[in-house]
C-alpha atoms as a PDB file:
ATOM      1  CA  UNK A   1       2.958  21.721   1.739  1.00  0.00           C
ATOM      2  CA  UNK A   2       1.928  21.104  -1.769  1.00  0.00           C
ATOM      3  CA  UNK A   3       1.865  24.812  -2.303  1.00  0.00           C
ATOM      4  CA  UNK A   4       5.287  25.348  -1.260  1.00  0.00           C
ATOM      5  CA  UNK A   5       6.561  22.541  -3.080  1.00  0.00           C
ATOM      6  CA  UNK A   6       4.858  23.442  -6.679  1.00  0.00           C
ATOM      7  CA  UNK A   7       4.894  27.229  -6.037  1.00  0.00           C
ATOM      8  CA  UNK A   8       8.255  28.048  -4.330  1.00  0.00           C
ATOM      9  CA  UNK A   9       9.933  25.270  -5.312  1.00  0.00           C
ATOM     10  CA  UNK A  10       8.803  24.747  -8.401  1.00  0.00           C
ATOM     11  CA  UNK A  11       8.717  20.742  -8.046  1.00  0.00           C
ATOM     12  CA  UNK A  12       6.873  18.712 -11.063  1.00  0.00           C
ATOM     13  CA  UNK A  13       6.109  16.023  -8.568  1.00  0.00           C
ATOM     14  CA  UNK A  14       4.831  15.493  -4.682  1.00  0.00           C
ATOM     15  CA  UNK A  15       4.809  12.524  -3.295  1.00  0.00           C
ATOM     16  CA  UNK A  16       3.623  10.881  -0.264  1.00  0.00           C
ATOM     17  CA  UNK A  17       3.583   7.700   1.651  1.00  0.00           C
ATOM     18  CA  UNK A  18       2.065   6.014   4.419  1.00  0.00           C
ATOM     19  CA  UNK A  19       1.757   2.369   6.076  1.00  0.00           C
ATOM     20  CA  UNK A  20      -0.789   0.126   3.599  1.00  0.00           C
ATOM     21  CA  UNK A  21      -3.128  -0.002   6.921  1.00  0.00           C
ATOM     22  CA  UNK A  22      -3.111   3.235   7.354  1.00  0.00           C
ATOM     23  CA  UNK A  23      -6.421   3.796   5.546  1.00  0.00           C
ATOM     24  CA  UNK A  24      -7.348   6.809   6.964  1.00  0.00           C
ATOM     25  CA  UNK A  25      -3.759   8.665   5.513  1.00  0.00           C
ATOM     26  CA  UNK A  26      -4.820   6.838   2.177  1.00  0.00           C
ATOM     27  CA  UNK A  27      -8.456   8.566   1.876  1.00  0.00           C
ATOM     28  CA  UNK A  28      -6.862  11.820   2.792  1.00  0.00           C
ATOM     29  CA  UNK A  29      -4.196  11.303   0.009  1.00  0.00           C
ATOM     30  CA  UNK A  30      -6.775  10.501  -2.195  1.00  0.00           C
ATOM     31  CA  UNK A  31      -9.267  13.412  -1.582  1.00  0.00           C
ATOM     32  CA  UNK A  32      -6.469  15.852  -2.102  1.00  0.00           C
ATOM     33  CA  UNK A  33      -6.411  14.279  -5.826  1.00  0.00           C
ATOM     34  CA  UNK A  34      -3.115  11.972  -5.438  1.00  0.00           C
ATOM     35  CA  UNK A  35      -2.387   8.798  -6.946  1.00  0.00           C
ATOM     36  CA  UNK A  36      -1.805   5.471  -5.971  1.00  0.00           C
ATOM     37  CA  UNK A  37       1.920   4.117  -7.137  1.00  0.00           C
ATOM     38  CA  UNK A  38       1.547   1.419  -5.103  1.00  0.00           C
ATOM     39  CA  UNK A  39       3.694  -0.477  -2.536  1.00  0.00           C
ATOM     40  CA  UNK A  40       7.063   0.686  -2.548  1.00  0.00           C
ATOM     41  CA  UNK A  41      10.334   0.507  -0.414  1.00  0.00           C
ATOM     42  CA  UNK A  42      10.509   4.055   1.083  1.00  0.00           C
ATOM     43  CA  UNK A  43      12.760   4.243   4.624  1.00  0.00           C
ATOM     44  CA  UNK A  44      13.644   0.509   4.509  1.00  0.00           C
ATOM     45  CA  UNK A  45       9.494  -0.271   4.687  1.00  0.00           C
ATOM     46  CA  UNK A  46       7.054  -1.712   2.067  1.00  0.00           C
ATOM     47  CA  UNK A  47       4.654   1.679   1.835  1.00  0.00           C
ATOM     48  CA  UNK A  48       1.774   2.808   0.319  1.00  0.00           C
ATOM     49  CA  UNK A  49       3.091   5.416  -2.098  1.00  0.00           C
ATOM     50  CA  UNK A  50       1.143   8.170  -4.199  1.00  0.00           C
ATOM     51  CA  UNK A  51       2.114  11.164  -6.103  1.00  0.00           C
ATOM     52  CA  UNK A  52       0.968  14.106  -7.882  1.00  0.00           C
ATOM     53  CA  UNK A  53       2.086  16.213 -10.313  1.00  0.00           C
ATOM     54  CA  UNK A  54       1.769  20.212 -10.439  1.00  0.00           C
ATOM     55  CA  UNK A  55      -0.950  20.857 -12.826  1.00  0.00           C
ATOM     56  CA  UNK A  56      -3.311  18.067 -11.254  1.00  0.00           C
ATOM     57  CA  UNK A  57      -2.559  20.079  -7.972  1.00  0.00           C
ATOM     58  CA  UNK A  58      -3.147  23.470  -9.406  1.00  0.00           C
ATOM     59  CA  UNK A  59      -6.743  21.450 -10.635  1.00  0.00           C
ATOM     60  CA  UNK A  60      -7.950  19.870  -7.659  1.00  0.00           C
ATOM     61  CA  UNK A  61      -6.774  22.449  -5.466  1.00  0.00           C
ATOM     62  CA  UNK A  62      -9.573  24.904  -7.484  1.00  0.00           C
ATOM     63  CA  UNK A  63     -12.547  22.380  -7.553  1.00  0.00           C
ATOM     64  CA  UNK A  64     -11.592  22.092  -3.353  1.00  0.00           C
ATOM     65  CA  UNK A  65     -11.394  25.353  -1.862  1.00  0.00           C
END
């Protein structure tokens, strides 16, 4: 998806969120290189929120695959 987003779409920003128990989402968010925002109203819920922005993909994308 990030791909799609930064290469077809040409979006400066991804971001993603998941419930704040949801640690297993979190870790995943976190390998691919995004950062924690913090808890944020997304949908009408308090969520974990992260983000990343298209050159960090481009970055950890290389040092992953």
């Amino acid at each position: 998806m990030a791909d799609f987003a930064f290469g077809r779409l040409h979006a400066q920003t991804l971001y993603a969120v998941c419930h704040p128990e949801n640690s297993a989402s979190m870790a995943v968010m976190v390998r691919l290189g995004m950062h924690y925002r913090g808890i944020e109203d997304w949908y009408a819920q308090k969520l974990a929120s992260y983000e990343i922005r298209a050159d960090s993909w481009s970055v950890a994308r290389n040092s992953q695959f």
